[in-house]
C-alpha atoms as a PDB file:
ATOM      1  CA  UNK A   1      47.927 248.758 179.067  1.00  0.00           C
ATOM      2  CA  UNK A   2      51.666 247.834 178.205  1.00  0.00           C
ATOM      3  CA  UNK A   3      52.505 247.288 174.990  1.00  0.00           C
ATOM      4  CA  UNK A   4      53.851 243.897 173.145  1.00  0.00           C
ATOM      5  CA  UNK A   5      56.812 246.204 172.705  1.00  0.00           C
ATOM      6  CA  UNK A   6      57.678 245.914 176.309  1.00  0.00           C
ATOM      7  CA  UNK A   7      57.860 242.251 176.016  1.00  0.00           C
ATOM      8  CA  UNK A   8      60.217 241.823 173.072  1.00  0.00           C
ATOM      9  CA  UNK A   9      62.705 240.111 175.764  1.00  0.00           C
ATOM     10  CA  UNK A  10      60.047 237.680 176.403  1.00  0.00           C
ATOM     11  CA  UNK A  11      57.551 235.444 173.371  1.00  0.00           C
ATOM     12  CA  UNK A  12      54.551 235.099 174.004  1.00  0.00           C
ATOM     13  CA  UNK A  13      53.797 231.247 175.063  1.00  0.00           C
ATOM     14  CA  UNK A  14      52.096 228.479 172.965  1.00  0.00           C
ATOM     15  CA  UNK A  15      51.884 231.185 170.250  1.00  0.00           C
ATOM     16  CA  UNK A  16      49.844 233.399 171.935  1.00  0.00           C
ATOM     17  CA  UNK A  17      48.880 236.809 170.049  1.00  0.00           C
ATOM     18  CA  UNK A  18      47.039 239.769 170.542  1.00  0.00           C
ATOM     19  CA  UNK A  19      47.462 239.929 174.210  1.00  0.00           C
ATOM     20  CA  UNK A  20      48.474 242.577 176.122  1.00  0.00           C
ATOM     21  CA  UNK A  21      48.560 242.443 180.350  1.00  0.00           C
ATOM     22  CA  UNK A  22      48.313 245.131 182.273  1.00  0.00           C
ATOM     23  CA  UNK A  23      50.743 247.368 183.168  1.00  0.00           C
ATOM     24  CA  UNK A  24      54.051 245.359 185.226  1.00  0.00           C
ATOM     25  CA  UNK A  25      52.780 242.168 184.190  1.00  0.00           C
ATOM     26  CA  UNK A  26      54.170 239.267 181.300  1.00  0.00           C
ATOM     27  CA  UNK A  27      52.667 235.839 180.249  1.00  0.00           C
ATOM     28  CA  UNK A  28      54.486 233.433 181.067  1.00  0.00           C
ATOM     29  CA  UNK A  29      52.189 230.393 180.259  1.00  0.00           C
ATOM     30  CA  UNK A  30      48.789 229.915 178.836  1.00  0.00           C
ATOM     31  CA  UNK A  31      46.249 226.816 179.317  1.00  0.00           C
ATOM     32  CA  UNK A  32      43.225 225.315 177.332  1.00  0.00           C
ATOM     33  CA  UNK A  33      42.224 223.697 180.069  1.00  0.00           C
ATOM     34  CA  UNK A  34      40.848 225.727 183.379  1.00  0.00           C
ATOM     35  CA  UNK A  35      42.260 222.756 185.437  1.00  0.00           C
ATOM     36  CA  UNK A  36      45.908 222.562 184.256  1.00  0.00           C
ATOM     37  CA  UNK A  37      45.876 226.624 184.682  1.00  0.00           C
ATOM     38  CA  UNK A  38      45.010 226.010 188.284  1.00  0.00           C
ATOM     39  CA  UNK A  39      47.929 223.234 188.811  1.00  0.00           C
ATOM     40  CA  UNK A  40      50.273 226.045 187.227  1.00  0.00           C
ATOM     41  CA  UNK A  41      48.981 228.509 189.809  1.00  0.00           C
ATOM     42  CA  UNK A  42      49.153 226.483 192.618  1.00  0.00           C
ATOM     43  CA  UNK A  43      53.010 225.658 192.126  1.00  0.00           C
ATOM     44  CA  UNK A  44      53.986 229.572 191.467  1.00  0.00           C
ATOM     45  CA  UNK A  45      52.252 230.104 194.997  1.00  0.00           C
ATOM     46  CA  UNK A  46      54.148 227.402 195.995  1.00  0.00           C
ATOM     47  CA  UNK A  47      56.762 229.251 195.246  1.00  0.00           C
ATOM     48  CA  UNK A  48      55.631 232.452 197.497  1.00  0.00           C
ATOM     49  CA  UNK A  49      54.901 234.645 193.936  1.00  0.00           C
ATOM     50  CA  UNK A  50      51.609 235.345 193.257  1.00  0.00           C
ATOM     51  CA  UNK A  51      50.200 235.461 189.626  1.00  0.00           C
ATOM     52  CA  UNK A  52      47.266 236.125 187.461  1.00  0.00           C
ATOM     53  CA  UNK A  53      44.836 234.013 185.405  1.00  0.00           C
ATOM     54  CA  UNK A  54      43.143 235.918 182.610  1.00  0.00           C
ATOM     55  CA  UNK A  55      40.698 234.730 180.183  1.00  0.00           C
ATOM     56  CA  UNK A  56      41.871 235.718 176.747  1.00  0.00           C
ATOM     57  CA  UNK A  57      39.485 234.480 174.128  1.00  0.00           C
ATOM     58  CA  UNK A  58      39.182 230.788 175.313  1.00  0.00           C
ATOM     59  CA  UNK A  59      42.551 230.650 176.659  1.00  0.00           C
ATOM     60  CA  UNK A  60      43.821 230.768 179.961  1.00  0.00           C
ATOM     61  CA  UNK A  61      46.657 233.777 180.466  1.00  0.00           C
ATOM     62  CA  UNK A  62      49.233 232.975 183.262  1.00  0.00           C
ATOM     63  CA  UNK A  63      50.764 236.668 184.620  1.00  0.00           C
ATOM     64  CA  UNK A  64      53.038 236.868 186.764  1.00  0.00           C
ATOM     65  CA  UNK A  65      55.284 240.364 187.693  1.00  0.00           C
ATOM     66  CA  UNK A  66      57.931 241.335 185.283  1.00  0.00           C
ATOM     67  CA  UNK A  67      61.254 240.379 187.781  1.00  0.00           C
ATOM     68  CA  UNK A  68      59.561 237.090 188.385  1.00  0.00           C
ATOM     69  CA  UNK A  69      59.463 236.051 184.686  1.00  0.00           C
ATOM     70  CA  UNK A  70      62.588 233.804 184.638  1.00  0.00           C
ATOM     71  CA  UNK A  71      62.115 232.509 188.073  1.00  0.00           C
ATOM     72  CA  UNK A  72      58.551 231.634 187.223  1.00  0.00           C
ATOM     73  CA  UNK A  73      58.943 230.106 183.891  1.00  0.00           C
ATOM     74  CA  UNK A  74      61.599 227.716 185.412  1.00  0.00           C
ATOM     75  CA  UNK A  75      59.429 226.786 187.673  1.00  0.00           C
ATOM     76  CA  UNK A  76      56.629 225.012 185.244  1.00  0.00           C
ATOM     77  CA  UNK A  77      59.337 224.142 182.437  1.00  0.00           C
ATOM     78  CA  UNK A  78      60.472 221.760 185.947  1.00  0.00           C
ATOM     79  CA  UNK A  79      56.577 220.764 186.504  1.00  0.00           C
ATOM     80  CA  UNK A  80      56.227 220.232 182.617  1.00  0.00           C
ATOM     81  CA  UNK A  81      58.781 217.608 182.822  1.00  0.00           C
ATOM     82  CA  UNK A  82      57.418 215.915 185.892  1.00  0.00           C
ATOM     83  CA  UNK A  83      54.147 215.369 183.928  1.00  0.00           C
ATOM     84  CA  UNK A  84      55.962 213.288 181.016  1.00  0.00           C
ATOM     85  CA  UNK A  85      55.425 210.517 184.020  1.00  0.00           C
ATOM     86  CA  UNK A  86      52.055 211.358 184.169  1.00  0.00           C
ATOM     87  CA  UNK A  87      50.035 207.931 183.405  1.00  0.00           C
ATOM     88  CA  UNK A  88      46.679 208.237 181.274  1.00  0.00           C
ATOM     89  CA  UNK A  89      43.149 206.454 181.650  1.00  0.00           C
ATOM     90  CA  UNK A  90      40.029 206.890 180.536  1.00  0.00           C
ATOM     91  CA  UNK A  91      38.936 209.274 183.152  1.00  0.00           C
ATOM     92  CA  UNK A  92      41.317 208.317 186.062  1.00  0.00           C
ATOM     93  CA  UNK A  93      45.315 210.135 185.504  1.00  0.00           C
ATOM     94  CA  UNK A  94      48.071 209.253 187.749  1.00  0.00           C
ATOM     95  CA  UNK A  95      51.780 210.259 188.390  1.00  0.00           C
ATOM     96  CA  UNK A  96      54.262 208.174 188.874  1.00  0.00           C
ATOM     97  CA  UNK A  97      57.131 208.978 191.107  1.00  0.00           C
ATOM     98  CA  UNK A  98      60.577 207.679 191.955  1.00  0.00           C
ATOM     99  CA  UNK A  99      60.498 205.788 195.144  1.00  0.00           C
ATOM    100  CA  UNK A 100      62.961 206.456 196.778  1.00  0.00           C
ATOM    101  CA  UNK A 101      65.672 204.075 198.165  1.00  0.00           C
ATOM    102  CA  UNK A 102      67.029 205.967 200.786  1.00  0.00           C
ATOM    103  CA  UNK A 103      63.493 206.890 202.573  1.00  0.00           C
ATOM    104  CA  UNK A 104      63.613 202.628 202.379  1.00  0.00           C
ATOM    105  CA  UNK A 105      67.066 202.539 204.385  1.00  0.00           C
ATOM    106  CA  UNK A 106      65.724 205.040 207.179  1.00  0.00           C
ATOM    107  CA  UNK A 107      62.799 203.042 207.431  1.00  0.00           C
ATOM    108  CA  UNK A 108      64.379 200.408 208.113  1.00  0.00           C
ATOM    109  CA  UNK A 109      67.570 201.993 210.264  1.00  0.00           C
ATOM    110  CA  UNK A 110      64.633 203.486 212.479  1.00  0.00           C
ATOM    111  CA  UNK A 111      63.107 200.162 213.261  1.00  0.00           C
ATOM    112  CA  UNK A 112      66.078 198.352 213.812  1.00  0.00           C
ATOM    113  CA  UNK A 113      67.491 200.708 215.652  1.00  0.00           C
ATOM    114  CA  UNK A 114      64.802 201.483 218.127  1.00  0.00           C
ATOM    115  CA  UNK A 115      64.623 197.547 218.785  1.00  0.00           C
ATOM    116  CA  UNK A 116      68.339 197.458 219.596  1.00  0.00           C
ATOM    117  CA  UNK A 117      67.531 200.633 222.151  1.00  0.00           C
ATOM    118  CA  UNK A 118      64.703 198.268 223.388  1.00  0.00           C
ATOM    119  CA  UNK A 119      67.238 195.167 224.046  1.00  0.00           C
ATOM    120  CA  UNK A 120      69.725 198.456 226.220  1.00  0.00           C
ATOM    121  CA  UNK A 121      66.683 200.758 227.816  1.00  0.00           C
ATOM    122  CA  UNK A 122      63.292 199.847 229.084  1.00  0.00           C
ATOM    123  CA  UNK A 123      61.285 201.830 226.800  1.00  0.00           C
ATOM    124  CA  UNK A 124      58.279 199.896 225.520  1.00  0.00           C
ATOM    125  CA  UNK A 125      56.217 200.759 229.098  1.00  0.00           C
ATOM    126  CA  UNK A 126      56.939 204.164 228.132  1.00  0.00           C
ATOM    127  CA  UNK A 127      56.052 204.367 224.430  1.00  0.00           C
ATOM    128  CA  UNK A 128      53.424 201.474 224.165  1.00  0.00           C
ATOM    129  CA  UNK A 129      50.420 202.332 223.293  1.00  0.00           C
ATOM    130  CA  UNK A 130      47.680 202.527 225.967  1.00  0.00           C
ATOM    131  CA  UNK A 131      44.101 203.205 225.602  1.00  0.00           C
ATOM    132  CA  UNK A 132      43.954 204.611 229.011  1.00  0.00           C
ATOM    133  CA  UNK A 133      46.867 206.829 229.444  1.00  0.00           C
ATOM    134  CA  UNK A 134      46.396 207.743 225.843  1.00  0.00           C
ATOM    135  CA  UNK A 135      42.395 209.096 226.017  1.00  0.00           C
ATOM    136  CA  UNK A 136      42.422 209.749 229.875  1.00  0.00           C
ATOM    137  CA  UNK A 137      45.932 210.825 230.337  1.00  0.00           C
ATOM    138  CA  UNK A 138      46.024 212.745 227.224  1.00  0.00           C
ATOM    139  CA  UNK A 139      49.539 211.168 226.306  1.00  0.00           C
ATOM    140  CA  UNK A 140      49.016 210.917 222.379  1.00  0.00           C
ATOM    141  CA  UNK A 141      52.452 210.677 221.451  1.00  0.00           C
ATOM    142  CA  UNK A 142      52.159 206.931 222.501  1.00  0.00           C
ATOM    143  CA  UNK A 143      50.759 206.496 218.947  1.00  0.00           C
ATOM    144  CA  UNK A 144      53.590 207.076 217.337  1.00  0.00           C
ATOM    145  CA  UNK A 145      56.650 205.972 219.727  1.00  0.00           C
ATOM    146  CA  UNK A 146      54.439 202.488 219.272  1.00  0.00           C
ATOM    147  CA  UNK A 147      54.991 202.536 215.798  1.00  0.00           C
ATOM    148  CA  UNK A 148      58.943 201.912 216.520  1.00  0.00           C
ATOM    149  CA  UNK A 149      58.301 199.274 219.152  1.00  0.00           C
ATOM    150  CA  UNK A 150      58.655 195.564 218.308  1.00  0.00           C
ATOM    151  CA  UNK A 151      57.825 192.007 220.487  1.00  0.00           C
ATOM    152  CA  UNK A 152      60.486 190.194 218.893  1.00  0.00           C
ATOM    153  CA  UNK A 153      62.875 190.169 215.919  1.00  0.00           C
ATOM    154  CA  UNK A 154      60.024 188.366 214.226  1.00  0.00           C
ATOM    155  CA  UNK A 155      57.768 191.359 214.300  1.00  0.00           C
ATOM    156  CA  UNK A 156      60.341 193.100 213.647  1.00  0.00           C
ATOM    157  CA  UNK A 157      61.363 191.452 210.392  1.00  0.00           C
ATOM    158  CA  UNK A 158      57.428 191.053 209.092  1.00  0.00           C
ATOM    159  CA  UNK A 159      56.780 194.537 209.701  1.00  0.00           C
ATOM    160  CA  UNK A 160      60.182 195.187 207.651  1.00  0.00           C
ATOM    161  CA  UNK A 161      59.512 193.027 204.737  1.00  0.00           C
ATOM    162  CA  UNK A 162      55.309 193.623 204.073  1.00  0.00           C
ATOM    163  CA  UNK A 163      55.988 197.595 205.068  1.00  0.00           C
ATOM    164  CA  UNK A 164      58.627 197.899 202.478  1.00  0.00           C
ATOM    165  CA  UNK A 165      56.640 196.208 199.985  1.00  0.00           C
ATOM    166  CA  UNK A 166      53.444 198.521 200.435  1.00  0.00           C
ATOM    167  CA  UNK A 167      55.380 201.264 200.523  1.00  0.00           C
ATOM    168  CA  UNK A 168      57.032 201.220 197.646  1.00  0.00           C
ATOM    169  CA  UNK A 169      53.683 201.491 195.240  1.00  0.00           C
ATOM    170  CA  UNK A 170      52.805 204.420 198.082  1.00  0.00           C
ATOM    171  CA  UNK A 171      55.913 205.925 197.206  1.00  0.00           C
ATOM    172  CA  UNK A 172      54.923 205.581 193.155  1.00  0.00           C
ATOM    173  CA  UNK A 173      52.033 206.915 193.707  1.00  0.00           C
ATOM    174  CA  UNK A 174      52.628 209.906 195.845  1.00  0.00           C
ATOM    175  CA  UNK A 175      56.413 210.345 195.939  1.00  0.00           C
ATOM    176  CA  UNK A 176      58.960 209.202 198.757  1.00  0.00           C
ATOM    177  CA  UNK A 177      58.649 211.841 201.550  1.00  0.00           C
ATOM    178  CA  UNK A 178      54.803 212.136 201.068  1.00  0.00           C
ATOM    179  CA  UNK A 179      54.359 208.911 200.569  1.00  0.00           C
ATOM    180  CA  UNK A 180      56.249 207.994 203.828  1.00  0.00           C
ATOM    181  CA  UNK A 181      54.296 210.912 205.347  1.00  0.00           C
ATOM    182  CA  UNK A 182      51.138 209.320 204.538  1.00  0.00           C
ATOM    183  CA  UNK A 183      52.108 206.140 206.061  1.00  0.00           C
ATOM    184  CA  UNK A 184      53.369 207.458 209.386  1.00  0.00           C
ATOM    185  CA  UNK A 185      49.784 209.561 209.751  1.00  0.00           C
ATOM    186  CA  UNK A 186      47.768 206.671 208.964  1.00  0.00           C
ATOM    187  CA  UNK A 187      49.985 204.711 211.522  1.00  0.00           C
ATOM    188  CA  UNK A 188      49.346 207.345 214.100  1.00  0.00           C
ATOM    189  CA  UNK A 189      45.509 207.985 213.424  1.00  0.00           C
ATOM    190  CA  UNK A 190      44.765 204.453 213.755  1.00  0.00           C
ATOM    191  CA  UNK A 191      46.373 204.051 216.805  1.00  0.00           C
ATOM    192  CA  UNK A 192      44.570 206.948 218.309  1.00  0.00           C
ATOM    193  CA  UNK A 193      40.746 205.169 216.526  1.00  0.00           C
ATOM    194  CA  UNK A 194      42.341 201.563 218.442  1.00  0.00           C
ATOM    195  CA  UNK A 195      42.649 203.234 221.526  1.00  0.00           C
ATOM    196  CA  UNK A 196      39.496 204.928 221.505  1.00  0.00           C
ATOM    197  CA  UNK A 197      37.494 201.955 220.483  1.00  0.00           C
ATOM    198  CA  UNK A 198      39.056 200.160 223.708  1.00  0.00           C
ATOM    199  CA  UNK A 199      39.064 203.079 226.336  1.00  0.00           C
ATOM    200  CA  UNK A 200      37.979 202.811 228.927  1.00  0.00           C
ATOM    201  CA  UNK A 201      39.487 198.529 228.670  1.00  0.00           C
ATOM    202  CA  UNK A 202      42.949 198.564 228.944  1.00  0.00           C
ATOM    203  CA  UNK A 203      44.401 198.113 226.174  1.00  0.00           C
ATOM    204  CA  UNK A 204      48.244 197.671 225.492  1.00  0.00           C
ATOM    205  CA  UNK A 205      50.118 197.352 221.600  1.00  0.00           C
ATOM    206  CA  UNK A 206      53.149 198.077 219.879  1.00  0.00           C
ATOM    207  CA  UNK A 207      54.808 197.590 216.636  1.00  0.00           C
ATOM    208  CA  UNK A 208      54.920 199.277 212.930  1.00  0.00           C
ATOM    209  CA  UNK A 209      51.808 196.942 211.614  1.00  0.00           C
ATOM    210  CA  UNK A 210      49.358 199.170 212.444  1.00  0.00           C
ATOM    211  CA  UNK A 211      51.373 201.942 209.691  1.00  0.00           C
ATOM    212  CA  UNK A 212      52.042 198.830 207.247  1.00  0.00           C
ATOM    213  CA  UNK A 213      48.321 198.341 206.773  1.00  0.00           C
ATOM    214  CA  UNK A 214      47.634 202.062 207.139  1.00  0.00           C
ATOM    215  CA  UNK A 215      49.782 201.156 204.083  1.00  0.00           C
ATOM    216  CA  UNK A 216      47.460 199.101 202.434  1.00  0.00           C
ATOM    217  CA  UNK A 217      45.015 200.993 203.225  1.00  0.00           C
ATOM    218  CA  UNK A 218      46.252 203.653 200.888  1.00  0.00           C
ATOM    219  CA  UNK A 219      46.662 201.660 198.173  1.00  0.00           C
ATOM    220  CA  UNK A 220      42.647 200.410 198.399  1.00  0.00           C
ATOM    221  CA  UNK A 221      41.886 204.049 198.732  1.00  0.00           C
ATOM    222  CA  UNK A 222      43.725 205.366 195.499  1.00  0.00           C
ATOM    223  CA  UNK A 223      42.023 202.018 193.738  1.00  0.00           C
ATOM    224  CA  UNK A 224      38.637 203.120 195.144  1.00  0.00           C
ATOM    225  CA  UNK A 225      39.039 206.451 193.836  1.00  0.00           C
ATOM    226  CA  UNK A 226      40.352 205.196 190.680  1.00  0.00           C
ATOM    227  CA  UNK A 227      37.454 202.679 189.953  1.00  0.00           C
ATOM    228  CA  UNK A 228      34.597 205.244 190.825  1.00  0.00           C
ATOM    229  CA  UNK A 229      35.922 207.536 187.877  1.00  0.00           C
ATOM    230  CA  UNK A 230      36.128 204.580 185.764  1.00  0.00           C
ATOM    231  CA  UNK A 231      33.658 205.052 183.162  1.00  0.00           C
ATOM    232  CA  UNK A 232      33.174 201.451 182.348  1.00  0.00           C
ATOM    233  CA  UNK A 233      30.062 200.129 183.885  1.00  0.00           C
ATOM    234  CA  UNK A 234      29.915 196.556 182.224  1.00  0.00           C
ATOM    235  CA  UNK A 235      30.101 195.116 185.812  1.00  0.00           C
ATOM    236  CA  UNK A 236      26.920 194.210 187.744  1.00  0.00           C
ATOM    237  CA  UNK A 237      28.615 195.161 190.973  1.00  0.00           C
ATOM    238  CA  UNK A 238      30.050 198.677 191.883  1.00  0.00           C
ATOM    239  CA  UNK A 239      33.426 198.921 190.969  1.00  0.00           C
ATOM    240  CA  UNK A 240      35.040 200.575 193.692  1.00  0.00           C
ATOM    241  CA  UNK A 241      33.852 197.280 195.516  1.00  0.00           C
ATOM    242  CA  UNK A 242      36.980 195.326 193.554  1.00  0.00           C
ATOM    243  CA  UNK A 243      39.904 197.600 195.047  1.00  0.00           C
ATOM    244  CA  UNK A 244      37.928 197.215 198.567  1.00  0.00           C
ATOM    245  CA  UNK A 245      37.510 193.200 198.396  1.00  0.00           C
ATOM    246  CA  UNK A 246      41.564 193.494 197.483  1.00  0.00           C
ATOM    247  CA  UNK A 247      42.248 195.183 200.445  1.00  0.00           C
ATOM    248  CA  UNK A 248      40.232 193.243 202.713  1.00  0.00           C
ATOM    249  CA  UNK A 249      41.820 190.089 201.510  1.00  0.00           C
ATOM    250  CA  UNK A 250      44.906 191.056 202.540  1.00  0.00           C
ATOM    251  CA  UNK A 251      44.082 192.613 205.467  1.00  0.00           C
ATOM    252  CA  UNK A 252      42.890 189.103 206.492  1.00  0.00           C
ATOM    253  CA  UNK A 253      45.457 187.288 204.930  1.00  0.00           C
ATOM    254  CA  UNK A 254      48.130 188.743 207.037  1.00  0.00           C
ATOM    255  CA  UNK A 255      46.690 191.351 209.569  1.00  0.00           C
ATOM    256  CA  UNK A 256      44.371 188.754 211.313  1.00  0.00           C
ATOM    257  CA  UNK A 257      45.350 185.727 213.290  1.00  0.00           C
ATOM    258  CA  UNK A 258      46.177 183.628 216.107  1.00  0.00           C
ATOM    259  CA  UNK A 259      49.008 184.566 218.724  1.00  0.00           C
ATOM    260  CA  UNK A 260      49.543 188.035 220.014  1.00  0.00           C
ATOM    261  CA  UNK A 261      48.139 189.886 217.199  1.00  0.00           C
ATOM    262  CA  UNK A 262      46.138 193.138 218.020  1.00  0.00           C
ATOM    263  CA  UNK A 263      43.655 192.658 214.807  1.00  0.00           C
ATOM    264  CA  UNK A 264      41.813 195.908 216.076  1.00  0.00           C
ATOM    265  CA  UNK A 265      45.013 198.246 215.603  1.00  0.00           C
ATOM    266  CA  UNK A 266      45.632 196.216 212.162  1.00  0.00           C
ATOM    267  CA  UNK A 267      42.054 197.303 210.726  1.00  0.00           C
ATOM    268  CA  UNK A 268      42.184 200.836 212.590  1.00  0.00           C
ATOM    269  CA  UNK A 269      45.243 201.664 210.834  1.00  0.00           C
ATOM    270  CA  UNK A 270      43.930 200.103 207.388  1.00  0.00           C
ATOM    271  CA  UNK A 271      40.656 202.287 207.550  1.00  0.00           C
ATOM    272  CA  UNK A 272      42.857 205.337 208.447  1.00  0.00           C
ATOM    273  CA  UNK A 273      44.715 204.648 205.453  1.00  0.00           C
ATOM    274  CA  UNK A 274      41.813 204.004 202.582  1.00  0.00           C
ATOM    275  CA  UNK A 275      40.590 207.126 203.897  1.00  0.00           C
ATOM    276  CA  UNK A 276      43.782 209.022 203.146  1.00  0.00           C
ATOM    277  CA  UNK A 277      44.137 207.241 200.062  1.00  0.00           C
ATOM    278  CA  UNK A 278      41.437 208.143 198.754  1.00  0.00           C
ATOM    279  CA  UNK A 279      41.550 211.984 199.522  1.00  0.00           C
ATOM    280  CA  UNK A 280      45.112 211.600 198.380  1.00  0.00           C
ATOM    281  CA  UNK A 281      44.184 210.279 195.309  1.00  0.00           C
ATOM    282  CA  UNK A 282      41.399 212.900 194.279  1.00  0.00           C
ATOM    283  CA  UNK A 283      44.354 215.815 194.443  1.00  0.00           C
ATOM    284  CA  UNK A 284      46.983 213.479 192.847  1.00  0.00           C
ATOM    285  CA  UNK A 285      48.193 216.282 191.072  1.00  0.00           C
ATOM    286  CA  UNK A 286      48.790 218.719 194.255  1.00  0.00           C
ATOM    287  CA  UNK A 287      51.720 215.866 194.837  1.00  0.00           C
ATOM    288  CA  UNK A 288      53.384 217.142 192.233  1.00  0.00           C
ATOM    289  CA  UNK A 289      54.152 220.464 193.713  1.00  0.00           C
ATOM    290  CA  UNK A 290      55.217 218.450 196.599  1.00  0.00           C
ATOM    291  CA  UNK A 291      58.293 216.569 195.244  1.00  0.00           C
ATOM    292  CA  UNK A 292      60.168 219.775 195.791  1.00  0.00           C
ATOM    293  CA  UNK A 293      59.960 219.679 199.255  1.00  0.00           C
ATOM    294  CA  UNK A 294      60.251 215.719 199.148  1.00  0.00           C
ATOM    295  CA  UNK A 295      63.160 215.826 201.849  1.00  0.00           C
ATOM    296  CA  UNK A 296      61.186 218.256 203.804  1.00  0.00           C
ATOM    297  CA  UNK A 297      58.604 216.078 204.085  1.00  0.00           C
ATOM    298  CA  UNK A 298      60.899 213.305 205.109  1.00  0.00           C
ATOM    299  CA  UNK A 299      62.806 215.043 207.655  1.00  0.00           C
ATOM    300  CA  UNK A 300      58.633 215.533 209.027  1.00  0.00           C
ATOM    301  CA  UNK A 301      58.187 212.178 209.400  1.00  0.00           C
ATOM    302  CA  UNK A 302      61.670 211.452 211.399  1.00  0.00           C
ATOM    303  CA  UNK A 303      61.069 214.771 213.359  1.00  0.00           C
ATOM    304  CA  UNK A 304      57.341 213.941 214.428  1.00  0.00           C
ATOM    305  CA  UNK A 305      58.878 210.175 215.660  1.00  0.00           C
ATOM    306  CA  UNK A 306      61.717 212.536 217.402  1.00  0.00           C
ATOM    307  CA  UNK A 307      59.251 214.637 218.660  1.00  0.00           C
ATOM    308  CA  UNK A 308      56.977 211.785 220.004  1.00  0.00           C
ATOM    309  CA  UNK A 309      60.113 210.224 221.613  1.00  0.00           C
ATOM    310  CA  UNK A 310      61.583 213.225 223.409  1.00  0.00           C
ATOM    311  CA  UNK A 311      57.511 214.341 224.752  1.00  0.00           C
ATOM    312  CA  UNK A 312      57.682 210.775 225.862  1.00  0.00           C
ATOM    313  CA  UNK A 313      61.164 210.561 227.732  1.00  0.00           C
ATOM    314  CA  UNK A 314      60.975 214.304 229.014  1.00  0.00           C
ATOM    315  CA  UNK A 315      56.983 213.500 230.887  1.00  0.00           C
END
């Protein structure tokens, strides 16, 4: 066992006393609470350090190695203040993140751009989405180079204005890179649910809506998840059914219609979407960790639509 000698350099956190690690080892936070010890954990691995967790008394020890100290105390001073934005309920907690303008400019320089490439190249027969080619010819990237495809600069501009809009309380909820992420998947998985529904019908569609309600989607999945740990049960009805009636009203408000709407790829991508929500929303917290590779998870999102594009173009 070392002694609390070795660690004069270092005091003890949150007042601990009477602890001594083992041998090569220093606290470098401790925790009431089992769960917040866990978070702490999860962003040291993050890091690519391991640590300890050691029950002292009723306390939860942090350890990490002795040359890691600094590294590793920086590291959760950083989360500490990222959970000053931390929003409080009665059983429900929430961050709240910056948005993001720029991941809002690239959204929209991607989608304006690939409809001026449209208007120069003839691209949308080769990154449409089709329900054949896509389950029979195995050529998945189709759901996301549809994503970027638009009918007209109407399309274009709806898609613009209602996918900025649910965006940005994505982006508060998860962070701008994940929250963009999460939009892009949901986008892609319900494209590949619309064409499976229709295969073996053809089945042609393009444009960004199916993301923008993948969109909404996540935002009646977080509510979901937020009403089912509300502990207030004065209601008659459930009331994860009010964040799901929301959603649907919107979903017909604007994602079904006359015209050339595809109303199938509008509720595919919604579904997708509540789905992700609400997993996103039960490890809220793991987001956290997450806005320090924010750009990384941006550059994802453009790479996967780069990806999708040169699969496409190179077949």
């Amino acid at each position: 066992m070392a002694s609390l000698k070795a660690m004069e350099s270092k005091e003890l956190p949150n007042g601990l006393v009477d602890f001594e690690p083992d041998e090569g080892l220093v606290a470098v936070a401790v925790f009431d609470d089992y769960v917040k010890a866990g978070e702490a954990g999860l962003a040291i691995l993050a890091m690519g350090n391991a640590y300890w967790m050691i029950l002292h008394g009723e306390r939860y020890v942090i350890c990490v190695v002795e040359i890691r100290y600094a590294a590793v105390s920086a590291e959760l001073e950083a989360l500490a203040a990222l959970e000053v934005g931390r929003v409080r309920g009665a059983r429900f907690e929430y961050h709240e993140f910056d948005f993001g303008w720029l991941s809002f400019a690239l959204y929209a320089a991607v989608l304006i751009g690939c409809f001026v490439w449209q208007g120069r190249a003839d691209i949308v027969s080769v990154g449409q989405a089709d329900s054949v080619a896509m389950v029979k010819g195995s050529q998945w990237w189709r759901a996301v180079t549809a994503l970027t495809l638009h009918a007209d600069v109407v399309h274009l501009v709806s898609n613009l204005i209602s996918g900025l809009g649910f965006a940005f309380f994505v982006c508060r909820f998860f962070g701008a890179g994940a929250g963009w992420l999460l939009v892009l998947l949901s986008g892609i998985a319900g494209n590949v649910l619309n064409a499976m529904v229709y295969y073996p019908e053809v089945h042609y569609s393009i444009g960004a809506s199916t993301a923008v309600f993948g969109a909404l989607g996540l935002l009646t999945g977080v509510g979901i998840w937020a009403a089912v740990l509300d502990p207030d049960h004065r209601l008659s009805l459930p009331r994860w059914l009010i964040p799901v009636f929301g959603g649907l009203t919107l979903l017909g408000l604007f994602g079904v219609g006359d015209g050339n709407v595809d109303v199938a790829a509008h509720i595919s991508g919604f579904a997708c979407g509540a789905v992700f929500g609400a997993l996103g929303a039960w490890v809220q917290s793991w987001f956290l960790v997450l806005q320090r590779w924010s750009i990384a998870c941006g550059a994802l999102s453009l790479g996967l639509l780069a990806l999708a594009w040169y699969a496409r173009v190179g077949a």
